[in-house]
PDB file of N, CA and C in Angstrom:
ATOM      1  N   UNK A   1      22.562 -24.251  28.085  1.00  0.00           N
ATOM      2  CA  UNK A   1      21.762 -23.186  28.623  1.00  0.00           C
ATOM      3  C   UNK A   1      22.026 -23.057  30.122  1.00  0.00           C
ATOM      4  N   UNK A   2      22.112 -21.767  30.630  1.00  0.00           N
ATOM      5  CA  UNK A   2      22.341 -21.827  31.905  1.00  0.00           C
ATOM      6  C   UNK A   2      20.795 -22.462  32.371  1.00  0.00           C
ATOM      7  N   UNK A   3      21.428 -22.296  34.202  1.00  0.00           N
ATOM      8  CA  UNK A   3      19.736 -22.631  34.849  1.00  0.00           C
ATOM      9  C   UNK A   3      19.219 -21.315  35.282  1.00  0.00           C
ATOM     10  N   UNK A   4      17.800 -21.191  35.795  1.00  0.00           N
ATOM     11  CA  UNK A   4      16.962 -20.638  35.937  1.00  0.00           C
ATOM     12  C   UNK A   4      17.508 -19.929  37.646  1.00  0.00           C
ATOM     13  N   UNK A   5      17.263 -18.638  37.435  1.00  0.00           N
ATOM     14  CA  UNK A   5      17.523 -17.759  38.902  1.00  0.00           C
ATOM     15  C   UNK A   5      16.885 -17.923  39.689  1.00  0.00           C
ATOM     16  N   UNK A   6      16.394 -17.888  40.870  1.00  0.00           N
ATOM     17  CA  UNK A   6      15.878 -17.530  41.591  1.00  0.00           C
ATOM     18  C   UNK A   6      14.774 -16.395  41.964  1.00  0.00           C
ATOM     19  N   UNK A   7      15.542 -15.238  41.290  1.00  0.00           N
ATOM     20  CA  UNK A   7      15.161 -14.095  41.327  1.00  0.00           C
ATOM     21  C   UNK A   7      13.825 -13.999  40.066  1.00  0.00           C
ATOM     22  N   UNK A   8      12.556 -13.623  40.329  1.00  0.00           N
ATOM     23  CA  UNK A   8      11.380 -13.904  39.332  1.00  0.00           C
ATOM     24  C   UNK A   8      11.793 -12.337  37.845  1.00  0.00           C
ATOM     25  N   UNK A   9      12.498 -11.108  38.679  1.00  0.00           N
ATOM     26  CA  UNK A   9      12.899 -10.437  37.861  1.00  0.00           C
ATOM     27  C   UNK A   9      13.806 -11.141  36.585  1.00  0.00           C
ATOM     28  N   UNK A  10      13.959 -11.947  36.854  1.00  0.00           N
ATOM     29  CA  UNK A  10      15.523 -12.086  35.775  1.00  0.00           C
ATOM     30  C   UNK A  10      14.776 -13.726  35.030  1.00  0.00           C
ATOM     31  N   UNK A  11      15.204 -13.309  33.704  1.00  0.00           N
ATOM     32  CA  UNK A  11      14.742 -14.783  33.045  1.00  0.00           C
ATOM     33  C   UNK A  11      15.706 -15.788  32.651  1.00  0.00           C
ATOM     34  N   UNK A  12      15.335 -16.881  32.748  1.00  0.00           N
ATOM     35  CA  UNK A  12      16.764 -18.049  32.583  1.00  0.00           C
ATOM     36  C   UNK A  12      16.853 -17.742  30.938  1.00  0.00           C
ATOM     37  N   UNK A  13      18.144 -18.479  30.458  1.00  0.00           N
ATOM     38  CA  UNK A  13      18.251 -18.461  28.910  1.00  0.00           C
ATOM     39  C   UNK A  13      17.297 -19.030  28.508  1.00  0.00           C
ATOM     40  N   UNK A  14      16.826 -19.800  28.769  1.00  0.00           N
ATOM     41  CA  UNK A  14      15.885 -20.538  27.753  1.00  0.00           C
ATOM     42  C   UNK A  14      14.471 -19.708  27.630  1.00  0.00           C
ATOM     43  N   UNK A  15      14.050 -19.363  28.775  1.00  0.00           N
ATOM     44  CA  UNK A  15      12.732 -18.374  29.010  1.00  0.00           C
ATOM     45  C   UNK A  15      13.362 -17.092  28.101  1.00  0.00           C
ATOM     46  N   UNK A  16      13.818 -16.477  28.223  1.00  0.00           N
ATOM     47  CA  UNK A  16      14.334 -14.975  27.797  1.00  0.00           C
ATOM     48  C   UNK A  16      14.730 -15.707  26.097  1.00  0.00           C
ATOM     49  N   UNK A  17      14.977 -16.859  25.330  1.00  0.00           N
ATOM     50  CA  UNK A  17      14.499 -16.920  24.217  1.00  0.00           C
ATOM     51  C   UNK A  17      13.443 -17.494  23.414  1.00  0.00           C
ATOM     52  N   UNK A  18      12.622 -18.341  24.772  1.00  0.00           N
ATOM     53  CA  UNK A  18      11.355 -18.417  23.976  1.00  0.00           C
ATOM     54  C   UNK A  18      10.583 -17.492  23.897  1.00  0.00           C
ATOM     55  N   UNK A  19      10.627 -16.466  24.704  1.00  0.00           N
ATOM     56  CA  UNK A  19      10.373 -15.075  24.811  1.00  0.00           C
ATOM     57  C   UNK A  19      10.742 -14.173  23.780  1.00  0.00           C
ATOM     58  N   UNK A  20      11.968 -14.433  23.357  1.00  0.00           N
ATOM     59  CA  UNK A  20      12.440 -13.237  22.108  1.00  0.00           C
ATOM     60  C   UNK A  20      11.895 -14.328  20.863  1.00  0.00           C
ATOM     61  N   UNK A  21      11.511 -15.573  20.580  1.00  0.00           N
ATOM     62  CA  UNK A  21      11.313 -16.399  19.593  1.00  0.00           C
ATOM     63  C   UNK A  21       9.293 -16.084  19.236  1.00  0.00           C
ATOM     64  N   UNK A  22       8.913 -16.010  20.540  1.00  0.00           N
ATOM     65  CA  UNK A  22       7.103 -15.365  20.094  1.00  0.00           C
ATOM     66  C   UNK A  22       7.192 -14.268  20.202  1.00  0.00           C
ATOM     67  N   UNK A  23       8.324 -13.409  20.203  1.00  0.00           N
ATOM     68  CA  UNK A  23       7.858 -12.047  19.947  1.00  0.00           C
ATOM     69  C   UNK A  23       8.386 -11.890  17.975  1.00  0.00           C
ATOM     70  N   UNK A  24       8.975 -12.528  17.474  1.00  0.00           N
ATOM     71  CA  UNK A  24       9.477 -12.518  16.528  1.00  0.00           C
ATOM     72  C   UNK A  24       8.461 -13.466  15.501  1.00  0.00           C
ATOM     73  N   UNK A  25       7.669 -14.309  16.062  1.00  0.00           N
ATOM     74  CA  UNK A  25       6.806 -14.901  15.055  1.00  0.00           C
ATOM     75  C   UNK A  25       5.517 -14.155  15.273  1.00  0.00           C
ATOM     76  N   UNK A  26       5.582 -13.689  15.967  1.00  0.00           N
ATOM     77  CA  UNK A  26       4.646 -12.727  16.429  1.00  0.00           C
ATOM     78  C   UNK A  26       4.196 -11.354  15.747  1.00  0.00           C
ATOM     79  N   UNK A  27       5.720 -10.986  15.272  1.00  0.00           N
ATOM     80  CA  UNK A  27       5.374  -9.832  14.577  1.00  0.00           C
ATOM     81  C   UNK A  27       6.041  -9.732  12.800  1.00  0.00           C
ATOM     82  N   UNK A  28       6.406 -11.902  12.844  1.00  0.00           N
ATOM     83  CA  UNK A  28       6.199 -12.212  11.165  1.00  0.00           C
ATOM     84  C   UNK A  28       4.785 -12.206  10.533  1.00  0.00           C
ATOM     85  N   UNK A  29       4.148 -12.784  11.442  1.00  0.00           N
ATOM     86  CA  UNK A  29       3.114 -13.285  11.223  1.00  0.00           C
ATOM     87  C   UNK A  29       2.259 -12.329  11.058  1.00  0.00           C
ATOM     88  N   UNK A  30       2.277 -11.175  11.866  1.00  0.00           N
ATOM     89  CA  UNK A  30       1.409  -9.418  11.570  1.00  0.00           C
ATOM     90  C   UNK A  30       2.303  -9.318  10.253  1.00  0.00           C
ATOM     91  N   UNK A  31       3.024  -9.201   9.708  1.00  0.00           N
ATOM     92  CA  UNK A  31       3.732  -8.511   8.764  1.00  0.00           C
ATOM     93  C   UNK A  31       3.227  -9.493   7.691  1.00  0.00           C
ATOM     94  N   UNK A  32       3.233 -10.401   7.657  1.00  0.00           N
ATOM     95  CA  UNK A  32       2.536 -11.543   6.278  1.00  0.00           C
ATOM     96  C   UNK A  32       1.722 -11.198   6.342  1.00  0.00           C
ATOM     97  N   UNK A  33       0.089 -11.017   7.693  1.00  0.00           N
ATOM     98  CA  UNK A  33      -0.772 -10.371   7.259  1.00  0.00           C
ATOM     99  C   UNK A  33      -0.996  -9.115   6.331  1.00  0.00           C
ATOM    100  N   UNK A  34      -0.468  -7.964   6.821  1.00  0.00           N
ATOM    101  CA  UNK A  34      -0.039  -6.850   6.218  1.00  0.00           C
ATOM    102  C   UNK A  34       0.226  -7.345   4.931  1.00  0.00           C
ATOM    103  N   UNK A  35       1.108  -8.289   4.518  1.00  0.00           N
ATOM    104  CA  UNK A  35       1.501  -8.150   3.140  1.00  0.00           C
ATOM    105  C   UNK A  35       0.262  -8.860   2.124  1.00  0.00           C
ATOM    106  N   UNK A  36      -0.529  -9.675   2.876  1.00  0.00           N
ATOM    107  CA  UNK A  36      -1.465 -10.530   2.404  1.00  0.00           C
ATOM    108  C   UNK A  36      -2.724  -9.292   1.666  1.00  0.00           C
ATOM    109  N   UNK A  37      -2.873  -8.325   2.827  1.00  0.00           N
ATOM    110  CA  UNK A  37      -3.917  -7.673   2.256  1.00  0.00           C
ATOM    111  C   UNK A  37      -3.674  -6.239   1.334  1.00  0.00           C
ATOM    112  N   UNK A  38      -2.644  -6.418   0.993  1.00  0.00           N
ATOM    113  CA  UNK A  38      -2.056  -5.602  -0.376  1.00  0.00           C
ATOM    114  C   UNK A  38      -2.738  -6.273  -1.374  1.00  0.00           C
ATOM    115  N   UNK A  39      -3.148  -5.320  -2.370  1.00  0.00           N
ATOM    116  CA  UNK A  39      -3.715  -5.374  -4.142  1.00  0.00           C
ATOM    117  C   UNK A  39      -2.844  -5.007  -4.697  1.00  0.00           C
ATOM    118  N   UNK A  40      -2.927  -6.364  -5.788  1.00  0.00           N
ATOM    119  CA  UNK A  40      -1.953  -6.485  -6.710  1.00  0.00           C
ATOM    120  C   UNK A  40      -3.404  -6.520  -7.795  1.00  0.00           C
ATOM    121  N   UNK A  41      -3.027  -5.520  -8.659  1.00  0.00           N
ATOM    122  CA  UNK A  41      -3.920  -5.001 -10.090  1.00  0.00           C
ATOM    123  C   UNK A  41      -3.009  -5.406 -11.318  1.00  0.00           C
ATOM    124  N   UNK A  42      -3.470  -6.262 -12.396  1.00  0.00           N
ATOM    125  CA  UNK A  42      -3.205  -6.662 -13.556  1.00  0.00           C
ATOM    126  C   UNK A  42      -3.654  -5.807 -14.821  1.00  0.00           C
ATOM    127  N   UNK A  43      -3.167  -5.242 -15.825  1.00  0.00           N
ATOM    128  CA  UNK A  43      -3.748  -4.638 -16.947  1.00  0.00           C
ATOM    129  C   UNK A  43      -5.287  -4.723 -16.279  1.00  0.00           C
ATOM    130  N   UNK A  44      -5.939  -5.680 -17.187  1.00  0.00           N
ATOM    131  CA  UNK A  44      -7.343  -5.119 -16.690  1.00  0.00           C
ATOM    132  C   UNK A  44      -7.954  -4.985 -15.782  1.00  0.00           C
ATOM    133  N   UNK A  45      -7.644  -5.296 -14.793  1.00  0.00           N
ATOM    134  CA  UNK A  45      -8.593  -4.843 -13.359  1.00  0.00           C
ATOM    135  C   UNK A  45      -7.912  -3.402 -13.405  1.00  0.00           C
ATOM    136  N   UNK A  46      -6.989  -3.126 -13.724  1.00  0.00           N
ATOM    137  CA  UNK A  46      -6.856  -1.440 -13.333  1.00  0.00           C
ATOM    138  C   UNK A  46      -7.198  -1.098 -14.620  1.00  0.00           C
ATOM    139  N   UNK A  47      -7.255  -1.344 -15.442  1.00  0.00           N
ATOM    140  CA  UNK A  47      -7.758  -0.044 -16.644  1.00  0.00           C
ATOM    141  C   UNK A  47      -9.281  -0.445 -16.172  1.00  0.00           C
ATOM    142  N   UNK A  48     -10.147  -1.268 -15.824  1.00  0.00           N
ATOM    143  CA  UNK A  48     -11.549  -1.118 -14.859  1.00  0.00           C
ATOM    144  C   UNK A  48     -11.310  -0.188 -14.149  1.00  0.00           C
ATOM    145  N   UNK A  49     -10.460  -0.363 -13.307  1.00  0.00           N
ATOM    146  CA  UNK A  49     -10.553   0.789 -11.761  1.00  0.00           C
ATOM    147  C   UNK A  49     -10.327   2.303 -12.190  1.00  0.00           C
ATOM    148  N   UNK A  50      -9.523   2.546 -13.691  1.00  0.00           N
ATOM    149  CA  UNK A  50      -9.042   3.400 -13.391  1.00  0.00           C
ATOM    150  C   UNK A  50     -10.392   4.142 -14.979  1.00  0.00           C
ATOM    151  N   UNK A  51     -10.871   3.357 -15.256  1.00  0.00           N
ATOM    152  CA  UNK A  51     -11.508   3.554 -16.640  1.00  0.00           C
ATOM    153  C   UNK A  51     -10.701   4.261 -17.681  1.00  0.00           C
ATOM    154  N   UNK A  52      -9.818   3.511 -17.525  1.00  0.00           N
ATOM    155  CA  UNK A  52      -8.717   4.389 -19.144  1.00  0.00           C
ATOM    156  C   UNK A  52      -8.571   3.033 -19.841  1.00  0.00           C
ATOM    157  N   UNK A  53      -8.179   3.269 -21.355  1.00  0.00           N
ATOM    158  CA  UNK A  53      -7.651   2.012 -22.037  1.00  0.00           C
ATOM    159  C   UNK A  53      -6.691   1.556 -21.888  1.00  0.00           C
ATOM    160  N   UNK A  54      -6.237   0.820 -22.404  1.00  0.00           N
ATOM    161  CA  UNK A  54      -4.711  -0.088 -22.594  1.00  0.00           C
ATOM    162  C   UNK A  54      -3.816   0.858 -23.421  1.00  0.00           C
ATOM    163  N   UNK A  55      -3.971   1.561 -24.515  1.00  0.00           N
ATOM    164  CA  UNK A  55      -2.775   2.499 -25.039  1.00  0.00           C
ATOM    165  C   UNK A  55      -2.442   3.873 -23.530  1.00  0.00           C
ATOM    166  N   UNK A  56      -3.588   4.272 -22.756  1.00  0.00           N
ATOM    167  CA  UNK A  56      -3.067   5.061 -22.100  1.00  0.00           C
ATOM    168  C   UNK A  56      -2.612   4.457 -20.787  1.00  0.00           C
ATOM    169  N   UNK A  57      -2.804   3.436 -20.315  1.00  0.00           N
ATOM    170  CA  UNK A  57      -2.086   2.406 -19.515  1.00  0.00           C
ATOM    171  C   UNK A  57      -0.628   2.564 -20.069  1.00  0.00           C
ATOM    172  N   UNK A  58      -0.302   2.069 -21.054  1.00  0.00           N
ATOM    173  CA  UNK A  58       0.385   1.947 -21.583  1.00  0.00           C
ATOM    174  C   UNK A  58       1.539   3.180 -21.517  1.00  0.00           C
ATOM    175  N   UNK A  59       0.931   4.178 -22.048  1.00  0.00           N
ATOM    176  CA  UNK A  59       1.515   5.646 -22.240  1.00  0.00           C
ATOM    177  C   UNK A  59       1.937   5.882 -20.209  1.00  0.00           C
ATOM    178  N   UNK A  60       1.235   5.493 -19.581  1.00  0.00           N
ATOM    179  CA  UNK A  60       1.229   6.417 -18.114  1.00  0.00           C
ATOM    180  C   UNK A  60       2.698   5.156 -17.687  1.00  0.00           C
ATOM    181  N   UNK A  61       2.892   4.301 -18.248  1.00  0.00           N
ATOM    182  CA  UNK A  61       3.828   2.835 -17.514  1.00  0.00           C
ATOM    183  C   UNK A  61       4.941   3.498 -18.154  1.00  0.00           C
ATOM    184  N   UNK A  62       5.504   4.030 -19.638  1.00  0.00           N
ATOM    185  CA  UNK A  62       6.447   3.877 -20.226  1.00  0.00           C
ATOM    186  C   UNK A  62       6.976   5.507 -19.823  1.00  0.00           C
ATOM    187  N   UNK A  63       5.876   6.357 -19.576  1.00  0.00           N
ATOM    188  CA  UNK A  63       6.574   7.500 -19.476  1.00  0.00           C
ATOM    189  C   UNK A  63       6.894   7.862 -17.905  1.00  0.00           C
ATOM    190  N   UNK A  64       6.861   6.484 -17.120  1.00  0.00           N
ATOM    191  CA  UNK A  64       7.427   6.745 -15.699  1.00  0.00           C
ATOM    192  C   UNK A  64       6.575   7.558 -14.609  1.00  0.00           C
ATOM    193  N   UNK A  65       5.335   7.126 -15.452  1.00  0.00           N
ATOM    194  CA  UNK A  65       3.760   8.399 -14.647  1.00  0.00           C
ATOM    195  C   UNK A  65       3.543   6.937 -13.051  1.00  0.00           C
ATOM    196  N   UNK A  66       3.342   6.003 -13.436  1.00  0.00           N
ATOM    197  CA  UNK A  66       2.673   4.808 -12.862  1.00  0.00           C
ATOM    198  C   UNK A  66       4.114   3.532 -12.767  1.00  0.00           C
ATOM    199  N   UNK A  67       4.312   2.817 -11.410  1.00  0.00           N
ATOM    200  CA  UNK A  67       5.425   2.201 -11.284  1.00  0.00           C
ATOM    201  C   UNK A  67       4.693   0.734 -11.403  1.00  0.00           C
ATOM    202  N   UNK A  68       5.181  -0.362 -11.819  1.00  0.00           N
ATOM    203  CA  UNK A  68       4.935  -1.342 -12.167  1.00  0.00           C
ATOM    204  C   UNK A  68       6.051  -2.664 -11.841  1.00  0.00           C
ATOM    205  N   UNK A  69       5.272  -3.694 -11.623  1.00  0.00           N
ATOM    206  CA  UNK A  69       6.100  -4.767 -11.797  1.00  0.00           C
ATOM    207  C   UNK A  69       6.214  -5.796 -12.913  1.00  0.00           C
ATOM    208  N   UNK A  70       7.068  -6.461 -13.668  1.00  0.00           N
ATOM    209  CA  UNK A  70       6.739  -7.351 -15.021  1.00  0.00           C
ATOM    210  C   UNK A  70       7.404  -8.314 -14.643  1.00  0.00           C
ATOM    211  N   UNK A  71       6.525  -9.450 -15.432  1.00  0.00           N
ATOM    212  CA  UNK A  71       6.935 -10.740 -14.934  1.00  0.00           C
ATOM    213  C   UNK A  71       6.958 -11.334 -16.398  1.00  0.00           C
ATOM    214  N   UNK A  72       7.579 -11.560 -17.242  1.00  0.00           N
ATOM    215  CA  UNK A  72       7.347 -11.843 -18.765  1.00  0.00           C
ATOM    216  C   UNK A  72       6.475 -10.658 -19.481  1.00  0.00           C
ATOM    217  N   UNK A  73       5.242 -11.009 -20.020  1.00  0.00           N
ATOM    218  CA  UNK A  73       4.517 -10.044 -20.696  1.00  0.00           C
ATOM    219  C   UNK A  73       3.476  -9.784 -20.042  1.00  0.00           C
ATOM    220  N   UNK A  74       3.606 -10.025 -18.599  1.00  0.00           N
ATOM    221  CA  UNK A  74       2.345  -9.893 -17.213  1.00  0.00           C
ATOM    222  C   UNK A  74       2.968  -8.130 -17.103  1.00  0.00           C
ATOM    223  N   UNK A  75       1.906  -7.553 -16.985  1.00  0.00           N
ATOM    224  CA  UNK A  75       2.240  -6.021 -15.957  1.00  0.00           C
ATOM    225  C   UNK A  75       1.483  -6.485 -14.072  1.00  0.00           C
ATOM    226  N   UNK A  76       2.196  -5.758 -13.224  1.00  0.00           N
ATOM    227  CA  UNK A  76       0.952  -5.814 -11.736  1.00  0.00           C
ATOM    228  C   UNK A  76       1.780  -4.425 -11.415  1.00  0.00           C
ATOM    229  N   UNK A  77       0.498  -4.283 -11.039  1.00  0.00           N
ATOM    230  CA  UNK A  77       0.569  -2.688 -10.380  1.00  0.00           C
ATOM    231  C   UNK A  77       0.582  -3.012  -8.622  1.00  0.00           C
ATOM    232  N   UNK A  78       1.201  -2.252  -7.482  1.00  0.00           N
ATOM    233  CA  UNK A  78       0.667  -2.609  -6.400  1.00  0.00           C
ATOM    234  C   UNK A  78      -0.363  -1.983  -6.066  1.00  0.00           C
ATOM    235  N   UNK A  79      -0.913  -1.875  -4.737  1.00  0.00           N
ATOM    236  CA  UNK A  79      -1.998  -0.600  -4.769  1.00  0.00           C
ATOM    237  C   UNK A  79      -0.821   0.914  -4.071  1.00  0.00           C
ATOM    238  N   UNK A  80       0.154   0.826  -3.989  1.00  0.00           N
ATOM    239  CA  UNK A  80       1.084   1.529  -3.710  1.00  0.00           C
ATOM    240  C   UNK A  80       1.592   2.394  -4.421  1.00  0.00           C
ATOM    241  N   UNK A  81       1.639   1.297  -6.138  1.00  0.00           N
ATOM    242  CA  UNK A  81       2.145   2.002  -7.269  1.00  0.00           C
ATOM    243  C   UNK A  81       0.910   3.055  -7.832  1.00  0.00           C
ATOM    244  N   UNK A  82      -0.653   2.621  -7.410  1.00  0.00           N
ATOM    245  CA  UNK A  82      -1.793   3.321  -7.422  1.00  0.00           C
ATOM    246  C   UNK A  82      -1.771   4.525  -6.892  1.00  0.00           C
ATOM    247  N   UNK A  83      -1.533   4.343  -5.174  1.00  0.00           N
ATOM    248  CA  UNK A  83      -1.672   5.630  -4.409  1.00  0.00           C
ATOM    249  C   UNK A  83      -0.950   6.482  -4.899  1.00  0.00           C
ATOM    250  N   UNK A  84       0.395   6.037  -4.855  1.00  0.00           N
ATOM    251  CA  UNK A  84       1.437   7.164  -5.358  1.00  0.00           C
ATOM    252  C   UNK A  84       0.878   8.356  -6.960  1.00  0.00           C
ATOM    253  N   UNK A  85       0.701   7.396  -7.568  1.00  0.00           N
ATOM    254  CA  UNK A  85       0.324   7.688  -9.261  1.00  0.00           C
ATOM    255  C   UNK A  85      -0.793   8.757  -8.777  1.00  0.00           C
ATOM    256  N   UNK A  86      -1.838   8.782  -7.900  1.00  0.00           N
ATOM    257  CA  UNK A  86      -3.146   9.490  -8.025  1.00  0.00           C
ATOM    258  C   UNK A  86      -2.799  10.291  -6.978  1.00  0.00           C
ATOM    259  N   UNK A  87      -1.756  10.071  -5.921  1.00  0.00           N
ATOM    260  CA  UNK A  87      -1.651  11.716  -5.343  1.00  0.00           C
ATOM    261  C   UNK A  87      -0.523  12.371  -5.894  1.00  0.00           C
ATOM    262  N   UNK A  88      -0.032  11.808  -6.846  1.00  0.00           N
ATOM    263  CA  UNK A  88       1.458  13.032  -7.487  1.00  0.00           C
ATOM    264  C   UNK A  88       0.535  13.825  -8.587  1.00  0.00           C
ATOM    265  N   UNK A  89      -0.768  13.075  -9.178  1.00  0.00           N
ATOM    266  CA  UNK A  89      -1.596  14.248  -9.980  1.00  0.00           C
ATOM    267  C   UNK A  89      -2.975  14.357  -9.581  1.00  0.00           C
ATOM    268  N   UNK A  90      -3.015  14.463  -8.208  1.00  0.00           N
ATOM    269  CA  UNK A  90      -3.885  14.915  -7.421  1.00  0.00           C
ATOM    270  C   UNK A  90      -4.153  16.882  -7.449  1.00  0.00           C
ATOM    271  N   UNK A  91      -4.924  17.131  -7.756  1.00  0.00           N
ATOM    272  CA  UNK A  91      -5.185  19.078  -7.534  1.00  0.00           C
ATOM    273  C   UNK A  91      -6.075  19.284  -6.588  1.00  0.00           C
ATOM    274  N   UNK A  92      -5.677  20.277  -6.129  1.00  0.00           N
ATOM    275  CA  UNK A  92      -7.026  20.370  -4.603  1.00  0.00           C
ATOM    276  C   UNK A  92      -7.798  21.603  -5.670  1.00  0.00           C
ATOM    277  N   UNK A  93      -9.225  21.569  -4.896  1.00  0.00           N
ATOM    278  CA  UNK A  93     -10.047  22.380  -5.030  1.00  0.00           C
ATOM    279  C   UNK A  93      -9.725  23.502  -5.317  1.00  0.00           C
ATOM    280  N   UNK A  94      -9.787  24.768  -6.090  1.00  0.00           N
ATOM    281  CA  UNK A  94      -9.850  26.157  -6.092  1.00  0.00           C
ATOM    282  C   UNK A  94     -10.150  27.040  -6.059  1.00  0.00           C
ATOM    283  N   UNK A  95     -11.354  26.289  -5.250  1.00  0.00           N
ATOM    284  CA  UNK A  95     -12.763  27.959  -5.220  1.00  0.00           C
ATOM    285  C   UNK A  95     -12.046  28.304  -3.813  1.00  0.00           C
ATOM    286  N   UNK A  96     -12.358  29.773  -3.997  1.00  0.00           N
ATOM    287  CA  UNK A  96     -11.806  30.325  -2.841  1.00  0.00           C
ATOM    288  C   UNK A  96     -12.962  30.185  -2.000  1.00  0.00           C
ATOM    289  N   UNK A  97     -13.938  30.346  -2.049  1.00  0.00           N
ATOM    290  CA  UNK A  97     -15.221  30.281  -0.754  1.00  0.00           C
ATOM    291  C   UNK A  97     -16.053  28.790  -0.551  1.00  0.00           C
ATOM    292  N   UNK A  98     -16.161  27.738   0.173  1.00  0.00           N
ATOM    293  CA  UNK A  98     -16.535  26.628   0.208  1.00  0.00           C
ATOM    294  C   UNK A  98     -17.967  26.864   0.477  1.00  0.00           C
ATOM    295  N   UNK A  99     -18.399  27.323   0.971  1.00  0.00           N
ATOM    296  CA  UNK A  99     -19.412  27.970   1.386  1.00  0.00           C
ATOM    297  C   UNK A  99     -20.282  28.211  -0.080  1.00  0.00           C
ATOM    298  N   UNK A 100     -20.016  28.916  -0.920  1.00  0.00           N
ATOM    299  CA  UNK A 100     -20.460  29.357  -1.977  1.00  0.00           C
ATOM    300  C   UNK A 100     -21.607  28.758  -2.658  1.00  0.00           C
ATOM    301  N   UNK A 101     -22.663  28.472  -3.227  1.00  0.00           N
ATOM    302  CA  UNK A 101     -22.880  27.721  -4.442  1.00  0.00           C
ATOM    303  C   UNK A 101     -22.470  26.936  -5.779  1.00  0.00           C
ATOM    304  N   UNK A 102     -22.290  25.988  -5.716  1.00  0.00           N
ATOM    305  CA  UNK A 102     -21.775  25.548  -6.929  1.00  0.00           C
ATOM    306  C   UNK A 102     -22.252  26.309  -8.595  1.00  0.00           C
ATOM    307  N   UNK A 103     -23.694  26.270  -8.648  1.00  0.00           N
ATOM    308  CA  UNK A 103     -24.500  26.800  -9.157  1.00  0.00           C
ATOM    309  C   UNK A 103     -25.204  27.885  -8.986  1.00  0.00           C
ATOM    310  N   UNK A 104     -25.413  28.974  -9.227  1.00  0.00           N
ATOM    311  CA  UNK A 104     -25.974  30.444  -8.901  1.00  0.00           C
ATOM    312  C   UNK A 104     -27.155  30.726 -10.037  1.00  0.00           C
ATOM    313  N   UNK A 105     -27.143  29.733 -10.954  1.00  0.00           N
ATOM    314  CA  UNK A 105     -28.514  30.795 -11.936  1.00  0.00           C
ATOM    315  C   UNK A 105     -27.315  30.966 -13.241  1.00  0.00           C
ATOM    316  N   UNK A 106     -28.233  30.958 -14.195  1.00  0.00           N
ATOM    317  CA  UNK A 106     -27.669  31.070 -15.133  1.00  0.00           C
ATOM    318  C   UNK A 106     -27.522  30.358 -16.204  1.00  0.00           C
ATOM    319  N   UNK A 107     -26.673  30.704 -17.205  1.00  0.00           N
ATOM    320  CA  UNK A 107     -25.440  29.554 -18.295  1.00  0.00           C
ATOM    321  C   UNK A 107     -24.599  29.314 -17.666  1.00  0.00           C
ATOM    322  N   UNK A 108     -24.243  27.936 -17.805  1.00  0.00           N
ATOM    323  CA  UNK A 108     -22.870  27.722 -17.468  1.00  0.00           C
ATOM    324  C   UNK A 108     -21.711  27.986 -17.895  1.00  0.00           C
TER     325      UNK A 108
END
């Protein structure tokens, strides 16, 4: 390793990589967090979440609706493979006036 400058601008080798070494565990260690607080959903906790059965679980995995991971005869969903799945058949609202009443009198 060289030695240390003089100059307070400039960092010796060793400073300038313990420096690049905590900036790098620094931002493993945010990123394991990050990965830590991802949901991972198994058959039944998502047919709970999602209140459908196991044949339409089933039906939404095989026809490429919902992305999945398998580990033997384990399914896990991420919550990624979730988001995606519920905004590709997501519909927005269609009343033209928000404002409106839901209900006005009447039959429905």
């Amino acid at each position: 390793m060289a030695k240390c400058k003089t100059n307070f601008d400039n960092l010796c080798d060793r400073e300038l990589l313990e420096q690049i070494l905590r900036t790098v565990q620094d931002s493993s260690s945010a990123s394991a967090g990050e990965k830590s607080h991802q949901r991972l959903y198994d058959n039944k906790a998502l047919m709970d979440l999602l209140h459908i059965k196991d044949k339409y679980l089933k039906k939404l995995r095989d026809n490429g609706y919902l992305g999945y991971s398998r580990e033997g005869d384990k399914y896990w969903y991420s919550q990624k493979d979730v988001d995606d799945f519920l905004i590709r058949f997501h519909y927005d609202a269609f009343a033209t006036n928000p404002l409106r009443p839901i209900w006005e009198g009447g039959d429905l």
